[in-house]
Protein backbone atom coordinates (compact mmCIF):
# COMPACT_ATOMS: atom_id res chain seq x y z
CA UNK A 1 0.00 0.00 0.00
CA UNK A 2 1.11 3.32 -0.76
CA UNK A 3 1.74 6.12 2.30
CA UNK A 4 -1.36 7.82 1.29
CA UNK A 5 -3.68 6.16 3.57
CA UNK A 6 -7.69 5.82 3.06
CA UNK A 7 -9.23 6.65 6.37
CA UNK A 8 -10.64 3.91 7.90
CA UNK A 9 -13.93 3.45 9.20
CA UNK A 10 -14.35 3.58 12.74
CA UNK A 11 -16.95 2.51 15.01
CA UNK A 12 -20.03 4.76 15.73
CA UNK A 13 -20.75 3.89 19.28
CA UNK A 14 -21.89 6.25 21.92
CA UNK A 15 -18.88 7.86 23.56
CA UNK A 16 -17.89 6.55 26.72
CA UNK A 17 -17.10 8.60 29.53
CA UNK A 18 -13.94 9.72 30.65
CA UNK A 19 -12.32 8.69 33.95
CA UNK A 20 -11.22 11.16 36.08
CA UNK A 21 -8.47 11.49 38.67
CA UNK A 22 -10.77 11.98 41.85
CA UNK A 23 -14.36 12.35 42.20
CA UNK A 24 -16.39 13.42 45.21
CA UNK A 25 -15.66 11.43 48.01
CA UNK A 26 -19.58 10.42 48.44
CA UNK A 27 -19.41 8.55 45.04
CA UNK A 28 -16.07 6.61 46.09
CA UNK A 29 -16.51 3.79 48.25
CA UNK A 30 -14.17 0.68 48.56
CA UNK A 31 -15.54 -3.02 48.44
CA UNK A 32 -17.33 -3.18 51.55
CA UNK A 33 -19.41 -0.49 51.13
CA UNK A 34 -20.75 -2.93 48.44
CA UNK A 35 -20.88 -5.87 50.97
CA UNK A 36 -17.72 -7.31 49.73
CA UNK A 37 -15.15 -6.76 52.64
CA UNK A 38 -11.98 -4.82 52.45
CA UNK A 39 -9.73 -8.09 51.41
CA UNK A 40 -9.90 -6.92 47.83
CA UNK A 41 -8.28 -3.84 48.55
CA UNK A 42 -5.63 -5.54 50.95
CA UNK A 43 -4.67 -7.81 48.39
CA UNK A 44 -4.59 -5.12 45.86
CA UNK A 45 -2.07 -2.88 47.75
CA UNK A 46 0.18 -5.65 48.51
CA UNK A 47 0.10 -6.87 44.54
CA UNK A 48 1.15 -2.98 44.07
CA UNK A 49 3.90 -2.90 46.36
CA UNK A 50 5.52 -6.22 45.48
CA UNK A 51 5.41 -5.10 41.74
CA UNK A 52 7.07 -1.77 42.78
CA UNK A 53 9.77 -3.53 44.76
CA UNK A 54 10.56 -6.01 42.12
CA UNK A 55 10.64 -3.32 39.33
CA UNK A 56 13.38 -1.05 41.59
CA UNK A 57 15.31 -4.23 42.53
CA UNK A 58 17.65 -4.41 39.43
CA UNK A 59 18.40 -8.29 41.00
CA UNK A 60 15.07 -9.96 39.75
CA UNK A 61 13.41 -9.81 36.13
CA UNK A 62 9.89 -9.56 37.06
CA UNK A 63 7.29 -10.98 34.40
CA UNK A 64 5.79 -7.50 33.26
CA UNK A 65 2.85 -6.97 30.84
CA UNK A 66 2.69 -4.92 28.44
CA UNK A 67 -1.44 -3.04 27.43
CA UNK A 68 -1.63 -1.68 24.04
CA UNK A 69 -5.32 0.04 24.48
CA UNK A 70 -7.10 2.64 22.44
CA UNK A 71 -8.40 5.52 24.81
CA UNK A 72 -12.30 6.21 23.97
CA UNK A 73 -14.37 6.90 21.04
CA UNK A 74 -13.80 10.68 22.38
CA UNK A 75 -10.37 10.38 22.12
CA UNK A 76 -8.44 7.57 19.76
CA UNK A 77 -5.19 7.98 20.81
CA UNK A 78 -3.58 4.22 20.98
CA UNK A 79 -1.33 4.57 24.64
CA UNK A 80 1.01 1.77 25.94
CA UNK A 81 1.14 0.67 29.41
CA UNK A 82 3.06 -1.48 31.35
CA UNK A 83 1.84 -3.57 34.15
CA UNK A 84 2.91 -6.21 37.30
CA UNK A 85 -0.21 -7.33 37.98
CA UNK A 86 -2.77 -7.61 35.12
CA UNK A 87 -4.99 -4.73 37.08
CA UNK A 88 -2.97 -2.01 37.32
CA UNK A 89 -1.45 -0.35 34.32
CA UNK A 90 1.15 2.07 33.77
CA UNK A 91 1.22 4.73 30.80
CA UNK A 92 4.69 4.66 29.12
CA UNK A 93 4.20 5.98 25.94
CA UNK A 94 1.29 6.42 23.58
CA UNK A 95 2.41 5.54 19.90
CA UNK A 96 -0.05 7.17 17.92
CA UNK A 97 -1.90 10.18 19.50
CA UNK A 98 -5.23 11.62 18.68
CA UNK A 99 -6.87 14.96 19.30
CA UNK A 100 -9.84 14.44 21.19
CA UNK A 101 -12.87 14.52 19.39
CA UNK A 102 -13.17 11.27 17.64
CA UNK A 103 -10.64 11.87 14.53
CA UNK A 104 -8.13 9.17 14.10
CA UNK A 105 -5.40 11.05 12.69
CA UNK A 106 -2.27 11.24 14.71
CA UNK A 107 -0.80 14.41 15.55
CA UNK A 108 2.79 15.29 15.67
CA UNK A 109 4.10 12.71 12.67
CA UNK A 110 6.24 14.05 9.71
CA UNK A 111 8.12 12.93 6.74
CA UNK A 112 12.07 12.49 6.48
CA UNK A 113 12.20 16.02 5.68
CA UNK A 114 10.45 17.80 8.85
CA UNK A 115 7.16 17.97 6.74
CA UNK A 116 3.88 17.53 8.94
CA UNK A 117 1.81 14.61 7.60
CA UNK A 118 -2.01 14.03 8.12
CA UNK A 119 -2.33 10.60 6.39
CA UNK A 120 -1.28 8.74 9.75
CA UNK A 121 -4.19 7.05 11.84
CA UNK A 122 -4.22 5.42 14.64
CA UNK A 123 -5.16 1.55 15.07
CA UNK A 124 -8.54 0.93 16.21
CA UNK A 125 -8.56 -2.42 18.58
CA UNK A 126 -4.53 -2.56 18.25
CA UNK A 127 -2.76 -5.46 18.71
CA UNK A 128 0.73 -6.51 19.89
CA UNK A 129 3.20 -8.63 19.46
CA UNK A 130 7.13 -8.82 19.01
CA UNK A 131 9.63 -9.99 16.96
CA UNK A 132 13.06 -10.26 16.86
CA UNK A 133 13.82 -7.20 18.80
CA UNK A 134 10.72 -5.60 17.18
CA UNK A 135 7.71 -4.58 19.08
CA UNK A 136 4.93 -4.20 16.84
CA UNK A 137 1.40 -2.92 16.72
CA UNK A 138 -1.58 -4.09 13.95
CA UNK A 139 -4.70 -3.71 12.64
CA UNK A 140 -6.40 -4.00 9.57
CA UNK A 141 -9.51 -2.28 7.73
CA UNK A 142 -11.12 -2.66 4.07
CA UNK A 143 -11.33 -0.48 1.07
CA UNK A 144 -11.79 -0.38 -2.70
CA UNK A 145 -8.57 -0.40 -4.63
CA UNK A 146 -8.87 0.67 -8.65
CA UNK A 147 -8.14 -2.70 -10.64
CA UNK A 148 -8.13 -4.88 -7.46
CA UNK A 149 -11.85 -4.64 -6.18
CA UNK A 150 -12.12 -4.58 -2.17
CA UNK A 151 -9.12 -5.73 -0.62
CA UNK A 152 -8.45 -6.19 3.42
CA UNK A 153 -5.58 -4.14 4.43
CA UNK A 154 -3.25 -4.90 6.97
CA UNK A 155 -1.67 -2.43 8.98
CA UNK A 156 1.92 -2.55 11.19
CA UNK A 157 3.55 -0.69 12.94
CA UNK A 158 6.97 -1.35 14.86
CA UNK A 159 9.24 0.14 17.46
CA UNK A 160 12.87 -1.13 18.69
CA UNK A 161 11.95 1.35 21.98
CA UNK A 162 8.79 1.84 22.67
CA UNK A 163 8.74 4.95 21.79
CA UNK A 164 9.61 5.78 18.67
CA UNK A 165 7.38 4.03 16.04
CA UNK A 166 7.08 3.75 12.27
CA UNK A 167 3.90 4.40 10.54
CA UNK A 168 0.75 2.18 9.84
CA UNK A 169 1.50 0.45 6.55
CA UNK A 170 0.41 -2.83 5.41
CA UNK A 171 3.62 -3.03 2.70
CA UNK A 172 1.83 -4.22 -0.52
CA UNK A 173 0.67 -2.23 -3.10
CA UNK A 174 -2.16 -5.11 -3.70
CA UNK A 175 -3.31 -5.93 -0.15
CA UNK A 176 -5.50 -8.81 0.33
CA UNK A 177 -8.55 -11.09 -1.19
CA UNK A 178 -10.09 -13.44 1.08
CA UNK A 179 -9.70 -16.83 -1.27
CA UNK A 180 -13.29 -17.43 -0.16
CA UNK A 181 -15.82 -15.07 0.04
CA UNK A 182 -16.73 -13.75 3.21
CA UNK A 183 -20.40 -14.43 4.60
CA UNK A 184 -22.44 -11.19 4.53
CA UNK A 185 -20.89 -9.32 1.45
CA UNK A 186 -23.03 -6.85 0.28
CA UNK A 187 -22.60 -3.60 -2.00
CA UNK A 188 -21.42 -5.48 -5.07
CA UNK A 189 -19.00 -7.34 -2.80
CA UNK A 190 -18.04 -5.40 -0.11
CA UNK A 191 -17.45 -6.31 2.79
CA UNK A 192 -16.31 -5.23 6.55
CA UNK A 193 -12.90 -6.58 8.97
CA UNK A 194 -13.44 -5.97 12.47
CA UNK A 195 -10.75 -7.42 15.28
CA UNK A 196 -7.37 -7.89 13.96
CA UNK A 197 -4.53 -9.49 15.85
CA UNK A 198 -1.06 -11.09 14.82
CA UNK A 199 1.40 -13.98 16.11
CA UNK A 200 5.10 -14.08 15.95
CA UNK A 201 5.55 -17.83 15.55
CA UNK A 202 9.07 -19.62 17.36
CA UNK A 203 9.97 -19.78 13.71
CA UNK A 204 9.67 -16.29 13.05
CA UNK A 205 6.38 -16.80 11.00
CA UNK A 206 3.84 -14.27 11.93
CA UNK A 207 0.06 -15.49 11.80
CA UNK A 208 -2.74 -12.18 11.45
CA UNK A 209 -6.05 -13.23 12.33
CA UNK A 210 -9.38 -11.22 11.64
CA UNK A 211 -13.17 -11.58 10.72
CA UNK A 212 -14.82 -10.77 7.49
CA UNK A 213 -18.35 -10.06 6.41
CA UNK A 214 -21.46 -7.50 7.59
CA UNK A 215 -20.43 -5.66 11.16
CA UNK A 216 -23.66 -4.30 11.76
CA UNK A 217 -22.27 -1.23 13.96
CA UNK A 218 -21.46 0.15 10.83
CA UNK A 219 -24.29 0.43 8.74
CA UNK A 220 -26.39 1.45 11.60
CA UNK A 221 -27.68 -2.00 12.47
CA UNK A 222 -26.11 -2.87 16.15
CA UNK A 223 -25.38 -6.71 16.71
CA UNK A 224 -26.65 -7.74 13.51
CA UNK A 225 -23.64 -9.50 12.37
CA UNK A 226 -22.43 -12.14 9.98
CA UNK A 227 -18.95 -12.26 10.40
CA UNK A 228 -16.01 -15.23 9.87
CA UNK A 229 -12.42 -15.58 11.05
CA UNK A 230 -9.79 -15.38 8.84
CA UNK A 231 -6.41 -16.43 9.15
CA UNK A 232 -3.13 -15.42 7.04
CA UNK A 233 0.79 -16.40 7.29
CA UNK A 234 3.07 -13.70 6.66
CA UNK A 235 6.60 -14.37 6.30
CA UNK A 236 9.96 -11.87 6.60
CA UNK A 237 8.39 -9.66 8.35
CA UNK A 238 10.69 -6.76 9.24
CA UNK A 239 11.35 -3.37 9.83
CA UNK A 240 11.84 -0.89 6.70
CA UNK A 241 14.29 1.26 7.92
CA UNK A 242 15.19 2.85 11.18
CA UNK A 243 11.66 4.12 12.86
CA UNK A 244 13.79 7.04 14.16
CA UNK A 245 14.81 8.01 11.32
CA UNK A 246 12.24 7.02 8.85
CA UNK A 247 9.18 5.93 10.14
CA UNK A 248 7.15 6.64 7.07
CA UNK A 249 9.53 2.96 5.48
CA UNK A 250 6.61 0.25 4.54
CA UNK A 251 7.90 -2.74 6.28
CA UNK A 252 9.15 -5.84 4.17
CA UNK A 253 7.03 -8.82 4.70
CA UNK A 254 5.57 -11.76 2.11
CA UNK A 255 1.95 -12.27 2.34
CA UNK A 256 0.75 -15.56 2.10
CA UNK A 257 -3.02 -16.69 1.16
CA UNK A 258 -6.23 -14.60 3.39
CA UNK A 259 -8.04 -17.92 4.15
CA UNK A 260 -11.27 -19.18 6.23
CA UNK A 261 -10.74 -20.50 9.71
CA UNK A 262 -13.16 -23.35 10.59
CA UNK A 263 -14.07 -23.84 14.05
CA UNK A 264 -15.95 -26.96 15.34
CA UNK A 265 -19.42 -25.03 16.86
CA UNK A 266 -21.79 -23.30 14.46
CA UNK A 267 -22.18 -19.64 14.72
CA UNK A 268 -22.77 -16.53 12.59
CA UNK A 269 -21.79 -13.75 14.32
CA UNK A 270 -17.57 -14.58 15.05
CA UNK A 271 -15.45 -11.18 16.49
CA UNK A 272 -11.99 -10.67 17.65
CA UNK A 273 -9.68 -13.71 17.38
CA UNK A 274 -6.33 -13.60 18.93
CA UNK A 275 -3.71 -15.97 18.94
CA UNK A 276 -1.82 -17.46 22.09
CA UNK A 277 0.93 -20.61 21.81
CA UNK A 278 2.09 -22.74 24.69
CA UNK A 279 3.84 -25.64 25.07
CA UNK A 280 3.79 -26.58 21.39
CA UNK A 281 -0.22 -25.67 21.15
CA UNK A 282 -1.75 -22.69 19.34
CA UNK A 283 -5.12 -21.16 21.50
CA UNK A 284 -7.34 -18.92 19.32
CA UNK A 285 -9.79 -16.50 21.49
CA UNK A 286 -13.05 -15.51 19.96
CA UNK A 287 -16.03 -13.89 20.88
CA UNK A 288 -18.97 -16.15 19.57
CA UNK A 289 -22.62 -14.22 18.87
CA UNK A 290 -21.75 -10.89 20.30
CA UNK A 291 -21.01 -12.00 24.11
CA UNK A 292 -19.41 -15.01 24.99
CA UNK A 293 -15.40 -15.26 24.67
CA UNK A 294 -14.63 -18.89 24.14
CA UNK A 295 -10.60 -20.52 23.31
CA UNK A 296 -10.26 -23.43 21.08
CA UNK A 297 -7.15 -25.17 20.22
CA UNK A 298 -5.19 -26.15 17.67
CA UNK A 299 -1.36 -27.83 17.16
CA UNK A 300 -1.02 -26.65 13.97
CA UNK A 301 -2.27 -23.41 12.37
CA UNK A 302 -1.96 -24.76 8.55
CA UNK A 303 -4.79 -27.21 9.78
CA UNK A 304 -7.18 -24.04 10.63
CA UNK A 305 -9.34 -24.68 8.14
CA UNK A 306 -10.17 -27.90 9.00
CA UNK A 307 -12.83 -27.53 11.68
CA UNK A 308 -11.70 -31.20 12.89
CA UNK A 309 -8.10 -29.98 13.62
CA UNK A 310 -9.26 -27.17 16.34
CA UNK A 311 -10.49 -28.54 19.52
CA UNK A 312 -12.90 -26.65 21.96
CA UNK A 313 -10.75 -25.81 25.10
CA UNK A 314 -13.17 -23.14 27.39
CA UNK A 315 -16.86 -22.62 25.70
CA UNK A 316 -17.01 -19.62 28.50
CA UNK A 317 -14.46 -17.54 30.29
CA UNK A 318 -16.49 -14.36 30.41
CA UNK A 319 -20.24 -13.29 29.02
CA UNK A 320 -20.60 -9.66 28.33
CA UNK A 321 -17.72 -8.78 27.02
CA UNK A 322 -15.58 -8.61 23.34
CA UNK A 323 -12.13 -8.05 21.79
CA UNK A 324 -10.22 -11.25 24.28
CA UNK A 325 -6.48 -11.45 24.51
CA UNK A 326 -4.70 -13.79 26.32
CA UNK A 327 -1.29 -13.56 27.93
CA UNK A 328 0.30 -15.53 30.93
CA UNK A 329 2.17 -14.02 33.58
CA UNK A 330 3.45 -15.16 36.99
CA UNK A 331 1.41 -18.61 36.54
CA UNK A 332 -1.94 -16.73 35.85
CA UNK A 333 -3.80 -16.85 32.55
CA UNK A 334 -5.14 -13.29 31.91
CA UNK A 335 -7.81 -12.79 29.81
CA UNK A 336 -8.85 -9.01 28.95
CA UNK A 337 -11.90 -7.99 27.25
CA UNK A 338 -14.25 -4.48 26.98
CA UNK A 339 -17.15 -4.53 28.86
CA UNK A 340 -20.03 -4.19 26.18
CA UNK A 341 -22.00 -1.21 27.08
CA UNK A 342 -25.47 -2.79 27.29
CA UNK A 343 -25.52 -6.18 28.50
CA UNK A 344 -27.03 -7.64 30.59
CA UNK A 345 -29.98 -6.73 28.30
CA UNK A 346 -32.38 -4.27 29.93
CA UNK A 347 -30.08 -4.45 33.17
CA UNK A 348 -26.68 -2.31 31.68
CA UNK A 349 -24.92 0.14 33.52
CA UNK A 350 -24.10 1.39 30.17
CA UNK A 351 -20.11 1.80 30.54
CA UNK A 352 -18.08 0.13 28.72
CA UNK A 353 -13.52 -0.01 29.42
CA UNK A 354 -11.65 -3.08 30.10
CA UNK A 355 -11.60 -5.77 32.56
CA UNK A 356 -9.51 -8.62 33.05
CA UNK A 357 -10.23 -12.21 34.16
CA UNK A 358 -7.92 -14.62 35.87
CA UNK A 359 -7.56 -18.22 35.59
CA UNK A 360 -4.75 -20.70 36.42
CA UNK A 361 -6.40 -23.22 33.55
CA UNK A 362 -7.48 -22.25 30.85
CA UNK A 363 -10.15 -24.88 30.42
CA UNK A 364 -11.98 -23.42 33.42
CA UNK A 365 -11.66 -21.93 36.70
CA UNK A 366 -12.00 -18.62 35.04
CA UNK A 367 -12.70 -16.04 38.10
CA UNK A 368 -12.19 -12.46 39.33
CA UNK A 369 -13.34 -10.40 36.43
CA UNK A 370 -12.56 -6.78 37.36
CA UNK A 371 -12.08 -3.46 35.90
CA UNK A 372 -8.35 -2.59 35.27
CA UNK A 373 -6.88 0.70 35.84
CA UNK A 374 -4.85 2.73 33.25
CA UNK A 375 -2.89 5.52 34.61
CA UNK A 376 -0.48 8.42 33.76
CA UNK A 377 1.55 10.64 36.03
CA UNK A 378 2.93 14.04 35.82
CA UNK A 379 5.15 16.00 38.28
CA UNK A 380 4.51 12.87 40.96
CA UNK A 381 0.45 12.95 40.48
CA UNK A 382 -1.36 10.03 38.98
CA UNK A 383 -4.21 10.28 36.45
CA UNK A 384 -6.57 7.91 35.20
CA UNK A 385 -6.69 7.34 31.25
CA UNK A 386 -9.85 5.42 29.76
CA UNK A 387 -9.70 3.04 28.40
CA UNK A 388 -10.82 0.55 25.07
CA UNK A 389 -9.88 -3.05 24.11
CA UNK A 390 -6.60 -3.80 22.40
CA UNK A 391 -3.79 -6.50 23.51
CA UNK A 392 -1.46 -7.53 26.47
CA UNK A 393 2.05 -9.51 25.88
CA UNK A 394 4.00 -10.68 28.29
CA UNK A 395 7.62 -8.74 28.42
CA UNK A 396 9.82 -11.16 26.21
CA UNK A 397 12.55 -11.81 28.45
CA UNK A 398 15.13 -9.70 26.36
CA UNK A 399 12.94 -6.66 26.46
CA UNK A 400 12.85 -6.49 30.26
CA UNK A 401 15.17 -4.26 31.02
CA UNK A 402 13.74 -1.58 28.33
CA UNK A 403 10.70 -1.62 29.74
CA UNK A 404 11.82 -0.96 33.82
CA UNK A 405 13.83 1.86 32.03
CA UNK A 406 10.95 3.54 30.20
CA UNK A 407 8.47 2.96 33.17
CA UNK A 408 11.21 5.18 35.05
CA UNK A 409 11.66 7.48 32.45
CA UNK A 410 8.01 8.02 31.99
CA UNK A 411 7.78 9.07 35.54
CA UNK A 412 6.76 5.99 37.90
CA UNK A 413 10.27 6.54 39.88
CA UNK A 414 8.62 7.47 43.22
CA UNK A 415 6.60 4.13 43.09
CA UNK A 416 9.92 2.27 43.28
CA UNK A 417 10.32 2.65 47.05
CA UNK A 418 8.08 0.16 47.93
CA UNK A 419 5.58 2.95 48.41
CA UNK A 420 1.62 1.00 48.57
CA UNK A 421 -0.63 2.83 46.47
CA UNK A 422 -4.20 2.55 47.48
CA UNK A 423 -6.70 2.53 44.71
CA UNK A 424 -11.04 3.17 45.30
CA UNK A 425 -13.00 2.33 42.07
CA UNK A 426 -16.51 3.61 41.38
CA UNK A 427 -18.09 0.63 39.66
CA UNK A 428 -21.24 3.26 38.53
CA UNK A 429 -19.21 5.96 36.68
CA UNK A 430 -15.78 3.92 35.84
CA UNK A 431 -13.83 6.63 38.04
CA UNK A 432 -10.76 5.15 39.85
CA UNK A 433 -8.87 7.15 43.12
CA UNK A 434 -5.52 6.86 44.08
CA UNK A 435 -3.90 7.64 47.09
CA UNK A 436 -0.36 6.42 49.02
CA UNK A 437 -2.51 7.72 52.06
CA UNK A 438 -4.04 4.75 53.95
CA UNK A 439 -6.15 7.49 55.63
CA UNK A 440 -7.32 9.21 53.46
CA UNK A 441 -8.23 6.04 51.46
């Protein structure tokens, strides 16, 4: 594809409301104002202080996790975090910002030559993944190319730092045809992606996973769906040049065929795949008609369109919820999701943000949904950020020492003494209070 972007089309949803740092003290009320004790918050400080110690104690490599999560519909700046805990995230950069509003073009990007550019958007539902010293963010959208018809598009993005990261691209001029044709294509055969993810095999293959077809949300028609995973190998992917010096380089890759994954339970309505390995086994997490996140398995992903190759592994870790992604940190399985707005049916609270659930199987035993907290801080004062679905990684191993770095250099210093940080949620407005104060908490 060519650096002149098309814009994207981005979802239409009623803006959710921004989190605030403190709210009046009325409206904020721990866990056992709810009935619920004050263990949760016990538990919580001490998961906050041991993952302060361990980052300021260059002795031990904690296992970190790294949030790639769009802000709000308001605001669609993609922001990086880094975490210790799976609830608690840090802000350590934001790779593409937005200006508030809803427009998806990042600010603040220019050419080789010092030119500002305006054909830069941000990813919507990012994901994240990394590869050979490579962190890199994807996503993917569909438009009409002259002499090609409609074509999904790819998009990645990399960064050696963290900070510093090229530009969207999808590096091919032709893009991609699904080799069958998506259910739901309408228009004279357009169709819509939603929920893009990629893989970076042991091998240095890369799988991208998506769904094709009729997204309701964007013609107006909420949860009327008919949409199908996809899967596609891409091989050589790397870099095009130096992101700090040219960030607007396509990266080199070799696209391989867009074809149909085939999963063992009939369904319509298929969103947000992501891909996890362990242990030799490949774990795909899907959201199946509109609410449940399920994980089925598979040992080899050339087989995935062989519905009898993929095995069901959890047919429910969370109801209510969309985008999953999967990591595993410390010995917990961490599933994150985005609360959909309104469900329960009828019952809603009508906010939407992420929430993670915990698991030490993943075939069950899935437990402890909660709303996770995305922060900044500036001159020693935390913030809360909102928060949309997108990805978690674990810290590869050779990374670790980047990331403590940044989360210093980003201004999280003062939490390295140890220091517990007391945090008060309001589950009715999303609003989240911090305080190193146990009185005042």
């Amino acid at each position: 594809m060519t650096r002149q972007m098309t814009r994207r089309a981005m979802l239409t949803a009623t803006a959710a409301a921004a989190m605030t740092l403190a709210a009046p003290a009325a409206a904020l009320a721990d866990d056992d104002a709810e009935g619920a004790g004050l263990s949760y918050f016990e538990e919580h400080d001490a998961m906050e202080r041991d993952c302060a110690s361990a980052l300021a104690d260059e002795s031990q490599d904690p296992e970190m996790i790294l949030g790639l999560f769009w802000n709000s519909e308001n605001n669609l700046s993609d922001t990086l975090y880094v975490s210790c805990n799976g609830i608690e995230y840090h802000k350590i950069s934001v790779p593409f910002p937005c200006a508030d509003g809803g427009d998806d073009t990042v600010l603040g990007t220019y050419d080789i030559w010092g030119n500002p550019v305006n054909y830069v958007h941000a990813l919507h539902d990012p994901g994240l993944f990394y590869k050979d010293g490579n962190f890199w963010a994807v996503g993917g959208y569909v438009q009409y190319q002259d002499g090609f018809g409609w074509r999904f598009t790819p998009m990645f993005a990399s960064s050696k730092d963290l900070e510093h990261w090229s530009f969207p691209n999808s590096g091919s001029a032709t893009n991609l045809a699904p080799k069958t044709t998506p259910a739901g294509t309408y228009a004279g055969g357009q169709y819509d992606s939603c929920g893009t993810e990629a893989f970076a095999d042991d091998n240095g293959t890369v799988w991208l996973v998506t769904t094709l077809g009729y997204f309701g949300m964007f013609h107006g028609q909420d949860y009327k769906d008919t949409m199908t995973p996809y899967i596609c190998r891409i091989d050589g992917l790397a870099p095009g040049a130096d992101q700090t010096i040219d960030p607007g380089a396509q990266p080199k890759l070799s696209y391989g065929a867009l074809t149909s994954i085939n999963l063992p339970t009939s369904g319509t309505n298929w969103l947000d795949p992501s891909l996890y390995k362990e242990n030799g086994t490949y774990y795909l997490s899907i959201k199946k008609d509109g609410i449940t996140n399920m994980i089925y398995s598979i040992k080899d992903l050339k087989q995935a369109g062989s519905k009898d190759a993929w095995r069901l592994v959890c047919a429910d870790v969370v109801t209510g919820y969309e985008g999953p992604s999967l990591t595993k940190a410390n010995g917990t399985y961490l599933m994150v999701t985005d609360k959909l707005k309104d469900y329960p049916y009828g019952s809603s609270d009508g906010t939407t943000g992420n929430f993670v659930t915990m698991s030490t199987s993943l075939s069950g035993g899935w437990h402890s949904t909660q709303r996770i907290a995305t922060m900044g801080i500036s001159n020693g004062k935390t913030y809360s950020i909102p928060n949309r679905h997108g990805s978690v990684l674990k810290v590869p191993a050779e990374a670790t020492e980047l990331v403590k770095t940044l989360h210093r250099k980003a201004g999280w210093s003062d939490f390295s003494s140890g220091v517990t940080m007391h945090r008060l949620y309001n589950k009715y407005t999303g609003e989240h209070f911090y305080t190193a104060d146990a009185s005042e908490k």
